[in-house]
C-alpha atoms as a PDB file:
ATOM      1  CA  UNK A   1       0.000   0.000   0.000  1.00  0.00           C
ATOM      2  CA  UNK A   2       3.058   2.204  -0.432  1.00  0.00           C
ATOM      3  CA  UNK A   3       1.571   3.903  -3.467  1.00  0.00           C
ATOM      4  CA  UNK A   4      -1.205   5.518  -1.452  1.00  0.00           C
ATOM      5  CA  UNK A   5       1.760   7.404   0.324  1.00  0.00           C
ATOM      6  CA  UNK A   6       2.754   8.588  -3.287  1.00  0.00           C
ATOM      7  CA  UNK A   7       2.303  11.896  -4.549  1.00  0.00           C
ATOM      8  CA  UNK A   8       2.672  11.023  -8.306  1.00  0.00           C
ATOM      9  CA  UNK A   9      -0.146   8.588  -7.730  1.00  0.00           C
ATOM     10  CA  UNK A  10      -2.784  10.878  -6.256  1.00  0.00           C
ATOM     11  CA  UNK A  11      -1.983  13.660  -8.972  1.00  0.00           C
ATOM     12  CA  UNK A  12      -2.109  11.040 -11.421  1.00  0.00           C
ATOM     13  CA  UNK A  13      -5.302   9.744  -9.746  1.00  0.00           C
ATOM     14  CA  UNK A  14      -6.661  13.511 -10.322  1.00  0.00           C
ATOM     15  CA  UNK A  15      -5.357  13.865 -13.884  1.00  0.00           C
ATOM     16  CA  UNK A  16      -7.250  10.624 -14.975  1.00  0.00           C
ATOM     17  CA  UNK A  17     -10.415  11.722 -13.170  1.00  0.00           C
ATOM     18  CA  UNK A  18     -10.683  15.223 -14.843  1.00  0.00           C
ATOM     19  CA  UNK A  19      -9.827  14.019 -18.357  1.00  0.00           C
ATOM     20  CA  UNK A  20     -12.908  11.784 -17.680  1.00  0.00           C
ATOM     21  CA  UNK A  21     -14.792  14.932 -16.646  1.00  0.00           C
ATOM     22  CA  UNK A  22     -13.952  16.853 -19.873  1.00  0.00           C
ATOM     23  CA  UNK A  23     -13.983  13.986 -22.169  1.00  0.00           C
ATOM     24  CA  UNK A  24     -17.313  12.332 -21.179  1.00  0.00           C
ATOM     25  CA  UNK A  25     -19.737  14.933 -22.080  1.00  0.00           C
ATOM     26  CA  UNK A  26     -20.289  13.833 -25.347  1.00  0.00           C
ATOM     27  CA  UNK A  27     -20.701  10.209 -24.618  1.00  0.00           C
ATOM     28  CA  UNK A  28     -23.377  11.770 -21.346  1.00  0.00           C
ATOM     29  CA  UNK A  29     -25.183  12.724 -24.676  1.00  0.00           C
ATOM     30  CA  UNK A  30     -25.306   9.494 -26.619  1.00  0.00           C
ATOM     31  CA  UNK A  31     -26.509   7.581 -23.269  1.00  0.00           C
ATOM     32  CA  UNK A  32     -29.270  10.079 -22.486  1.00  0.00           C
ATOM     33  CA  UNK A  33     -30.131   9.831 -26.008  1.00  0.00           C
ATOM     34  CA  UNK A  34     -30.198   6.099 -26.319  1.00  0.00           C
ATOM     35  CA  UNK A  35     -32.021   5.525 -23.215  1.00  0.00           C
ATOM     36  CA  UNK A  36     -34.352   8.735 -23.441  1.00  0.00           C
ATOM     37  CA  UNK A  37     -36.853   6.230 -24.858  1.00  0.00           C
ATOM     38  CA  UNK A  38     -37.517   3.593 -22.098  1.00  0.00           C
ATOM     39  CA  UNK A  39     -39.434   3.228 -19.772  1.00  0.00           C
ATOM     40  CA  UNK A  40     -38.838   5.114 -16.997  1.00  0.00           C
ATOM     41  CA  UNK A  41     -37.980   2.453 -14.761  1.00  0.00           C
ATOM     42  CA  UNK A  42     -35.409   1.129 -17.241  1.00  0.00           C
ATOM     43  CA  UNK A  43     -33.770   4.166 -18.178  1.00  0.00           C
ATOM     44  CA  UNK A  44     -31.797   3.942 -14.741  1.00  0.00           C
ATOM     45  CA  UNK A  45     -30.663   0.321 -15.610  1.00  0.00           C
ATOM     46  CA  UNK A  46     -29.613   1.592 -19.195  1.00  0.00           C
ATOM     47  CA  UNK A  47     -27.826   4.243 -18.296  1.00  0.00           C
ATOM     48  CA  UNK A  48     -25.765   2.180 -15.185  1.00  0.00           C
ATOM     49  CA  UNK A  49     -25.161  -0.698 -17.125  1.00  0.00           C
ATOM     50  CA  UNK A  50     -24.214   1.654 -20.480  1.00  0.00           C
ATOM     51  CA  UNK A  51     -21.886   3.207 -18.429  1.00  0.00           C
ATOM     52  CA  UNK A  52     -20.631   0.459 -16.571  1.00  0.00           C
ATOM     53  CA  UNK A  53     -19.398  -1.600 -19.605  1.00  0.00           C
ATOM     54  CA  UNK A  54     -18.435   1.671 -21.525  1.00  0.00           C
ATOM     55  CA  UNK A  55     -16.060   2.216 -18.883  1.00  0.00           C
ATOM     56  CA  UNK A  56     -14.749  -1.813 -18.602  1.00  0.00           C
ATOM     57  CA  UNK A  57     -14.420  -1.395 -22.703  1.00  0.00           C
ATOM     58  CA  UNK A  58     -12.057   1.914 -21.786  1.00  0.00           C
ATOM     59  CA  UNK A  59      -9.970   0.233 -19.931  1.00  0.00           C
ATOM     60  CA  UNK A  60      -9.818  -2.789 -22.501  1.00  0.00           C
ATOM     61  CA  UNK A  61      -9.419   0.023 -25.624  1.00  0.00           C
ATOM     62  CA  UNK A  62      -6.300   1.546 -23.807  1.00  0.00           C
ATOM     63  CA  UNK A  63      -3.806  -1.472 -24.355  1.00  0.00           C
ATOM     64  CA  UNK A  64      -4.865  -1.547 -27.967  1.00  0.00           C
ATOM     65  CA  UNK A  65      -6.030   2.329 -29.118  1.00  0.00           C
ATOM     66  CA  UNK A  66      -2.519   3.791 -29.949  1.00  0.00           C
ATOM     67  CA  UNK A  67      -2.381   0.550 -32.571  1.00  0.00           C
ATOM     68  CA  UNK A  68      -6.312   0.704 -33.779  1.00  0.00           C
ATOM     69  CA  UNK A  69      -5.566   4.351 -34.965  1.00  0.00           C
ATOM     70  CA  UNK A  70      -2.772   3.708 -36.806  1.00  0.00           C
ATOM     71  CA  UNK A  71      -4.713   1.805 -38.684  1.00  0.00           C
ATOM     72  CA  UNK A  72      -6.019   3.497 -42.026  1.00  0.00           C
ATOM     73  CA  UNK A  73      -9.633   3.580 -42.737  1.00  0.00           C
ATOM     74  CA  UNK A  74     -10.638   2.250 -39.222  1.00  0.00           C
ATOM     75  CA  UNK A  75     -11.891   5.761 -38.225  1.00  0.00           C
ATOM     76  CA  UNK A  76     -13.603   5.931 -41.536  1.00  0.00           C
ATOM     77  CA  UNK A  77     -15.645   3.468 -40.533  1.00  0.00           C
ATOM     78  CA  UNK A  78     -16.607   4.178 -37.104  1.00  0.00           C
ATOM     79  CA  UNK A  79     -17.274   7.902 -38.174  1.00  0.00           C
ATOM     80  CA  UNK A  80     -19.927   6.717 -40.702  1.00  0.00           C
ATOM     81  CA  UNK A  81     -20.867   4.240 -37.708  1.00  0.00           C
ATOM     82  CA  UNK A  82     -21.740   7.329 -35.634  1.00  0.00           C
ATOM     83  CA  UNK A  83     -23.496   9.010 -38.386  1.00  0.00           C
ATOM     84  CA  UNK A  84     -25.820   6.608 -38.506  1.00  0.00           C
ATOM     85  CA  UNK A  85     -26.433   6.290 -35.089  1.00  0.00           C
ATOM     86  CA  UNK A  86     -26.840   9.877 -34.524  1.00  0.00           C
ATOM     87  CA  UNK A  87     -29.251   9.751 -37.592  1.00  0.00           C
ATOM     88  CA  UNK A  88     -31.227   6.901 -35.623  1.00  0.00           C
ATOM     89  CA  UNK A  89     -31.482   8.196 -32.572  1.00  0.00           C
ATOM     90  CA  UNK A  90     -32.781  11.642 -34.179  1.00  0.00           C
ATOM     91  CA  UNK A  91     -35.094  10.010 -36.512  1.00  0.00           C
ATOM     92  CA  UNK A  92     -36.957   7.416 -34.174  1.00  0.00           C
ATOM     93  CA  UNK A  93     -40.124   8.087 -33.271  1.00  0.00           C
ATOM     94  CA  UNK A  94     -41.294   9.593 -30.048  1.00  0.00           C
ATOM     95  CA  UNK A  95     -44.838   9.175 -30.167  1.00  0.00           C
ATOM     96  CA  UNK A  96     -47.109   5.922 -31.651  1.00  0.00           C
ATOM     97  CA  UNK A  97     -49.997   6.719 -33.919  1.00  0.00           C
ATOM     98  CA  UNK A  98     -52.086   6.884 -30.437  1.00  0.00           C
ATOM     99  CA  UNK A  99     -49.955   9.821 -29.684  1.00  0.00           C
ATOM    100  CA  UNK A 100     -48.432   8.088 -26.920  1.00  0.00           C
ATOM    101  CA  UNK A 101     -44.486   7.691 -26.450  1.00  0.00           C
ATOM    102  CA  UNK A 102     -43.434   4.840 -27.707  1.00  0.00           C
ATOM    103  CA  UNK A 103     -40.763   2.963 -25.945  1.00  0.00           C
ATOM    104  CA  UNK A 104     -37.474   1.088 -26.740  1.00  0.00           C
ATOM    105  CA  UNK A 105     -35.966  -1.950 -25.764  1.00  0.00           C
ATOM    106  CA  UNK A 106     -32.871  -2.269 -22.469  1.00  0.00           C
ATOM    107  CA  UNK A 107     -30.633  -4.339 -24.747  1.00  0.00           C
ATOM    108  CA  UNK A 108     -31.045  -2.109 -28.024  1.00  0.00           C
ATOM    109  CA  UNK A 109     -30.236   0.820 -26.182  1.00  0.00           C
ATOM    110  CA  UNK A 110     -27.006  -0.653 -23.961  1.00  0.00           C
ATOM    111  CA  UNK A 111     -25.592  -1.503 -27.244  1.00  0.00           C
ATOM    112  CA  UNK A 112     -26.313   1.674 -29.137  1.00  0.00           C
ATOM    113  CA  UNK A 113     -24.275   3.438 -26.286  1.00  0.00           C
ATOM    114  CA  UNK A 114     -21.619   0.751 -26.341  1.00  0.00           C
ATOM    115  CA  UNK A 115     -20.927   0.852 -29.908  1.00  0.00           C
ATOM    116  CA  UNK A 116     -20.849   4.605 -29.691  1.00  0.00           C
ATOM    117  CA  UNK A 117     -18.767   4.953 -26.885  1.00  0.00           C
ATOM    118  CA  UNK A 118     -16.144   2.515 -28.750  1.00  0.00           C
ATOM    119  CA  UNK A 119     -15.933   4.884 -31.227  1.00  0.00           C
ATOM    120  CA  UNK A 120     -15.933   7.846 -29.630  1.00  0.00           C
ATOM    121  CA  UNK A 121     -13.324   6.957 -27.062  1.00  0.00           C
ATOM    122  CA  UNK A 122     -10.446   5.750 -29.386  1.00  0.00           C
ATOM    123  CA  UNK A 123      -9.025   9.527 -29.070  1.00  0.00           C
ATOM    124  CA  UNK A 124     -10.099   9.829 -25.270  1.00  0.00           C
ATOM    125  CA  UNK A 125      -8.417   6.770 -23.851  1.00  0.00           C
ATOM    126  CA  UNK A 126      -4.828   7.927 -25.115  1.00  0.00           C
ATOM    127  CA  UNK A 127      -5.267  10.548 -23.025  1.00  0.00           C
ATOM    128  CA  UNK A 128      -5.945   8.825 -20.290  1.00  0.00           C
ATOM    129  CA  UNK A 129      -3.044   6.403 -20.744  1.00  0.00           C
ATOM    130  CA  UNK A 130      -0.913   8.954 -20.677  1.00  0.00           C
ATOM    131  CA  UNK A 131      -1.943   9.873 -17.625  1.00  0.00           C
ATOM    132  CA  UNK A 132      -1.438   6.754 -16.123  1.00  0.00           C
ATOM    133  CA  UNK A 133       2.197   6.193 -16.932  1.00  0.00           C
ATOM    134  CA  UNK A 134       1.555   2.562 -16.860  1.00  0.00           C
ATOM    135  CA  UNK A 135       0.006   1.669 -14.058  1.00  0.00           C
ATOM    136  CA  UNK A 136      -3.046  -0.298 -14.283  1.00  0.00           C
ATOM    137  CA  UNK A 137      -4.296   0.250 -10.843  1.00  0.00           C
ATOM    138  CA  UNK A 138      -4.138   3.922 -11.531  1.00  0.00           C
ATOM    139  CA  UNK A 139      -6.443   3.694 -14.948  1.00  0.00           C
ATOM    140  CA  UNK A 140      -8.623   1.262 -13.482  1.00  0.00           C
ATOM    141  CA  UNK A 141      -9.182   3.020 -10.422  1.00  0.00           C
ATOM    142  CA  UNK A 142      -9.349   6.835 -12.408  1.00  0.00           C
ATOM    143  CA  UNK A 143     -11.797   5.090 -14.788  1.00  0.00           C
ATOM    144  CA  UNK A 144     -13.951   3.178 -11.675  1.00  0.00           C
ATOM    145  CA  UNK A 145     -14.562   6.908 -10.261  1.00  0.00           C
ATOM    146  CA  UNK A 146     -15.195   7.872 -13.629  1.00  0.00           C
ATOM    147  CA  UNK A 147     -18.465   5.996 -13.253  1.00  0.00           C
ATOM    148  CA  UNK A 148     -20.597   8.079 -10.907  1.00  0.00           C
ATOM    149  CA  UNK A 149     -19.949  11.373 -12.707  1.00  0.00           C
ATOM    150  CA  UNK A 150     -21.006   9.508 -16.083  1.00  0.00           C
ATOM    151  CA  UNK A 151     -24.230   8.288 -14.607  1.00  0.00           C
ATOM    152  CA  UNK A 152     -25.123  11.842 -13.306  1.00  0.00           C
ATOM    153  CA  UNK A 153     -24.382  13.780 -16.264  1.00  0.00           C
ATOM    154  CA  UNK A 154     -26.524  11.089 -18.371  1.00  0.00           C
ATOM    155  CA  UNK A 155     -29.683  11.162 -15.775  1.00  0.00           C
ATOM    156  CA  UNK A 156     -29.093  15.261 -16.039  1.00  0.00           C
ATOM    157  CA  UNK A 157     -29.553  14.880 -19.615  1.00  0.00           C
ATOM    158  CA  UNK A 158     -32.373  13.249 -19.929  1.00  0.00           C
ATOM    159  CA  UNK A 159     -34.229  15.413 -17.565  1.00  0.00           C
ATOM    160  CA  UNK A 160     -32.990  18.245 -20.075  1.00  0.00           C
ATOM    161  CA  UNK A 161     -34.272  16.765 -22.746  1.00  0.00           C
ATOM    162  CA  UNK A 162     -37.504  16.157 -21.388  1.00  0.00           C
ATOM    163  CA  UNK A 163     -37.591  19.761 -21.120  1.00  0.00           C
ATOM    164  CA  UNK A 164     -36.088  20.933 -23.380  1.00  0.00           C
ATOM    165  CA  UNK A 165     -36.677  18.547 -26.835  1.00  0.00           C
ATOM    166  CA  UNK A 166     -34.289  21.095 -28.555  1.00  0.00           C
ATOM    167  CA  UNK A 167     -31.185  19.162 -26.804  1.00  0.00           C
ATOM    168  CA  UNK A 168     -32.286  16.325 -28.765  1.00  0.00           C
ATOM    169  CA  UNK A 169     -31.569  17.618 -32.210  1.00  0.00           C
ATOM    170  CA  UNK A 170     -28.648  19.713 -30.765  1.00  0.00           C
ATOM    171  CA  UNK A 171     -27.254  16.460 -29.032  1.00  0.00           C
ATOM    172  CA  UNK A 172     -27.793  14.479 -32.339  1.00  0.00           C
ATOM    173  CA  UNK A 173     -26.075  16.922 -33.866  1.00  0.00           C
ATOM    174  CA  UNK A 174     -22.733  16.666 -31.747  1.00  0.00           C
ATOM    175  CA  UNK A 175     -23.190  12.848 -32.602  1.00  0.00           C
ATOM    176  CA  UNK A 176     -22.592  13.952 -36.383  1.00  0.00           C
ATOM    177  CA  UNK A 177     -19.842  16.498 -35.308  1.00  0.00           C
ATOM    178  CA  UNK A 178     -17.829  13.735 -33.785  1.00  0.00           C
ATOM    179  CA  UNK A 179     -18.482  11.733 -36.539  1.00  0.00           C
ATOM    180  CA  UNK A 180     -17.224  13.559 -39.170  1.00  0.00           C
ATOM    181  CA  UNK A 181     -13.948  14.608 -37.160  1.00  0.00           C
ATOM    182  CA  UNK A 182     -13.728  10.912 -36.468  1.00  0.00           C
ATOM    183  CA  UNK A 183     -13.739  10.119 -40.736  1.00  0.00           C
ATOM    184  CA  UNK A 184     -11.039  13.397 -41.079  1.00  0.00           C
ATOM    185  CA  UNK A 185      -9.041  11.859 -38.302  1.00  0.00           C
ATOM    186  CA  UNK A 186      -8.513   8.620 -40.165  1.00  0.00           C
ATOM    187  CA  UNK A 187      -4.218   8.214 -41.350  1.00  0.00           C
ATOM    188  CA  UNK A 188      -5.540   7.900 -44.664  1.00  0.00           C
ATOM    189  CA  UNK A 189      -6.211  11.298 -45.022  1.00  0.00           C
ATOM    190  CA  UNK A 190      -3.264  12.469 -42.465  1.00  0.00           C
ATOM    191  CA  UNK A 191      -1.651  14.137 -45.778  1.00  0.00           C
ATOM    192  CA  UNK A 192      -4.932  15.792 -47.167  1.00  0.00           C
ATOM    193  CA  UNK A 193      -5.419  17.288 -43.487  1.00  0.00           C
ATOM    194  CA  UNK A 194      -1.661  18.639 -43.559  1.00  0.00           C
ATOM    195  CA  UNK A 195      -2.675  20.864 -47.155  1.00  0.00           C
ATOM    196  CA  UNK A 196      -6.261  21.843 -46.143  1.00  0.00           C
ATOM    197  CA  UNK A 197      -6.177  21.969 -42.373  1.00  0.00           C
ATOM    198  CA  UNK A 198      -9.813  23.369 -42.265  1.00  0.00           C
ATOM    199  CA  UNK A 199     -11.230  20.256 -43.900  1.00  0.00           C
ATOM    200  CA  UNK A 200     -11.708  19.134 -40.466  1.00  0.00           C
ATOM    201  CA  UNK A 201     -14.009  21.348 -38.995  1.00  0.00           C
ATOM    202  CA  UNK A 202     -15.592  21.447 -42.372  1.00  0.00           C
ATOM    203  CA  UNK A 203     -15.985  18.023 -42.603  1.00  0.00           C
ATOM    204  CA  UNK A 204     -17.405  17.977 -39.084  1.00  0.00           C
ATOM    205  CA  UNK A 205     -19.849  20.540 -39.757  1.00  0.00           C
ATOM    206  CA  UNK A 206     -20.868  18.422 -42.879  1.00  0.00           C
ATOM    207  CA  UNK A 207     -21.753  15.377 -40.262  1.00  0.00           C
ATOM    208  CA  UNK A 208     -23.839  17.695 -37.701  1.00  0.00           C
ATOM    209  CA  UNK A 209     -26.022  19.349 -40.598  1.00  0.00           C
ATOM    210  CA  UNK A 210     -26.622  15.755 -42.313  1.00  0.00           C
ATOM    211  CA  UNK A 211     -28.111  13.950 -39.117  1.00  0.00           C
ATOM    212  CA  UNK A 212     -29.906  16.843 -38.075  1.00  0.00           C
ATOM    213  CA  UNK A 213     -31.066  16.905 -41.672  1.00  0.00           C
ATOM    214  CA  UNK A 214     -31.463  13.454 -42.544  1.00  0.00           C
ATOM    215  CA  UNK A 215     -33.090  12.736 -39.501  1.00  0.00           C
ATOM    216  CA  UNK A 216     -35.565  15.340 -39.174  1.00  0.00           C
ATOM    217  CA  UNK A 217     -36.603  14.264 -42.669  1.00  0.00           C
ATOM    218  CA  UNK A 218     -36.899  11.000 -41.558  1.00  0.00           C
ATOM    219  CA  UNK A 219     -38.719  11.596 -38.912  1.00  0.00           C
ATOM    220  CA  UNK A 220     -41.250  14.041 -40.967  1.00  0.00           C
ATOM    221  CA  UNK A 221     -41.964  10.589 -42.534  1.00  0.00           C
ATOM    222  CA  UNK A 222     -42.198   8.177 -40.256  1.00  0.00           C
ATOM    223  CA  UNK A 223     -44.917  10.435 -38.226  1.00  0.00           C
ATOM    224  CA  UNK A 224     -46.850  11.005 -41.197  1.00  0.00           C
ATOM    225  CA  UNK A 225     -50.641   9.448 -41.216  1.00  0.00           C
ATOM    226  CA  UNK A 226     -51.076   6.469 -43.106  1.00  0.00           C
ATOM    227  CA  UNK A 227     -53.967   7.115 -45.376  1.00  0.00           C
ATOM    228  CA  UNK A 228     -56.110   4.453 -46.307  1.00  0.00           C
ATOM    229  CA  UNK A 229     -58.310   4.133 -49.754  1.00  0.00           C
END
C-alpha cells in the first residue's frame, strides 16, 4: 500500500479523473439519447449498465487504441458508424400513432451506447493512458470513479431533454460532429489534413447538418398518417 503514500499517484489519480470529466460529455449525450426512450424504470438500468461496460471497454481500448488508430480507414468506418447512429437516434419516433411515447428496448439501447462509446473513445483513452504512466491500478481506479460522474451527467440529460426537446436535435447533432472529425481523423487522409487543415471542422460541420437533416426528414416521414383508400 506504499503507493497511497505517493504523490505522483494521487496527482495522477486527479489527472485521470478530470480528463474523464472533460472527455465524457459527449458520450453523457449518446446515453441520455439512447435511453431517453424507455421506460422510466429502465432508463436507470440503461444508463448504469451503459456506463458500466463503456467504462470496462475503456480500460480494454487503452492497451490496444494507440495501434487501432494507426490503422487506415478504421476511423472511416466508425465515423460513418456514428453518423448513422446519430441519424437513428434523431429520426426514431417519439410518439405511436395513439400519440403516446413509444418505448425502446434495455438491450437495443445498452448496445447503441456501447458501440458509440467505442468509437468515440479511441481519441479519449490515449489521453488517459498517458496519464497513467503505466500503471493499471491507476487507470482502473481513475476510470472506476469515472463511473458516478457519467451516470449523473446522463440522468441530467435526460431530464434536459424532457424539457427541453431542442437538446435532442442539438445532441444528435454533436453525434454527427464527432463523426465527421472521427472520418477526417482517419491516417488515410493524415496528408490531405496537412494541405487543407480546415477540412476538419468542415468536414465535421458536414456530419452535424446531415443527421440533423437526414433525420428530421426521416422523422417528418415516419410520423406522417397512413392514409387508407
Amino acid at each position: 500500500m506504499e503507493f497511497l503514500q505517493s504523490a505522483d499517484f494521487w496527482i495522477g489519480l486527479v489527472k485521470i479523473v478530470w480528463i474523464n470529466i472533460i472527455l465524457s460529455g459527449d458520450n453523457a449525450v449518446v446515453i441520455a439519447l439512447a435511453a431517453r426512450s424507455l421506460p422510466p424504470q429502465q432508463q436507470k438500468k440503461a444508463i448504469f449498465w451503459g456506463s458500466g461496460a463503456a467504462v470496462v471497454l475503456r480500460i480494454v481500448l487503452t492497451v490496444v487504441a494507440a495501434k487501432l488508430l494507426e490503422l487506415s480507414y478504421l476511423q472511416i468506418i466508425g465515423g460513418c458508424l456514428l453518423l448513422w447512429i446519430g441519424l437513428q437516434l434523431l429520426s426514431g419516433n417519439d410518439e405511436d400513432e395513439g400519440g403516446e411515447k413509444s418505448h425502446g428496448n434495455l438491450m437495443t439501447a445498452v448496445r447503441t451506447i456501447l458501440i458509440a462509446d467505442l468509437v468515440m473513445s479511441l481519441d479519449n483513452v490515449i489521453a488517459v493512458a498517458a496519464a497513467a504512466q503505466g500503471s493499471m491500478l491507476l487507470l482502473i481506479l481513475g476510470l472506476a470513479i469515472s463511473i458516478p460522474l457519467v451516470i449523473f451527467g446522463s440522468t441530467l440529460m435526460i431530464k434536459l431533454m424532457e424539457r427541453f426537446p431542442v437538446i435532442v436535435v442539438l445532441g444528435a447533432g454533436l453525434i454527427g460532429w464527432v463523426g465527421g472529425e472521427t472520418i477526417m481523423n482517419d491516417t488515410a487522409l493524415k496528408d490531405v489534413l496537412v494541405v487543407h487543415p480546415m477540412l476538419h471542422y468542415v468536414a465535421a460541420a458536414i456530419g452535424a447538418v446531415f443527421v440533423v437533416g437526414a433525420g428530421k426528414l426521416l422523422q417528418a416521414r415516419a410520423n406522417q398518417p397512413v392514409t387508407t383508400q
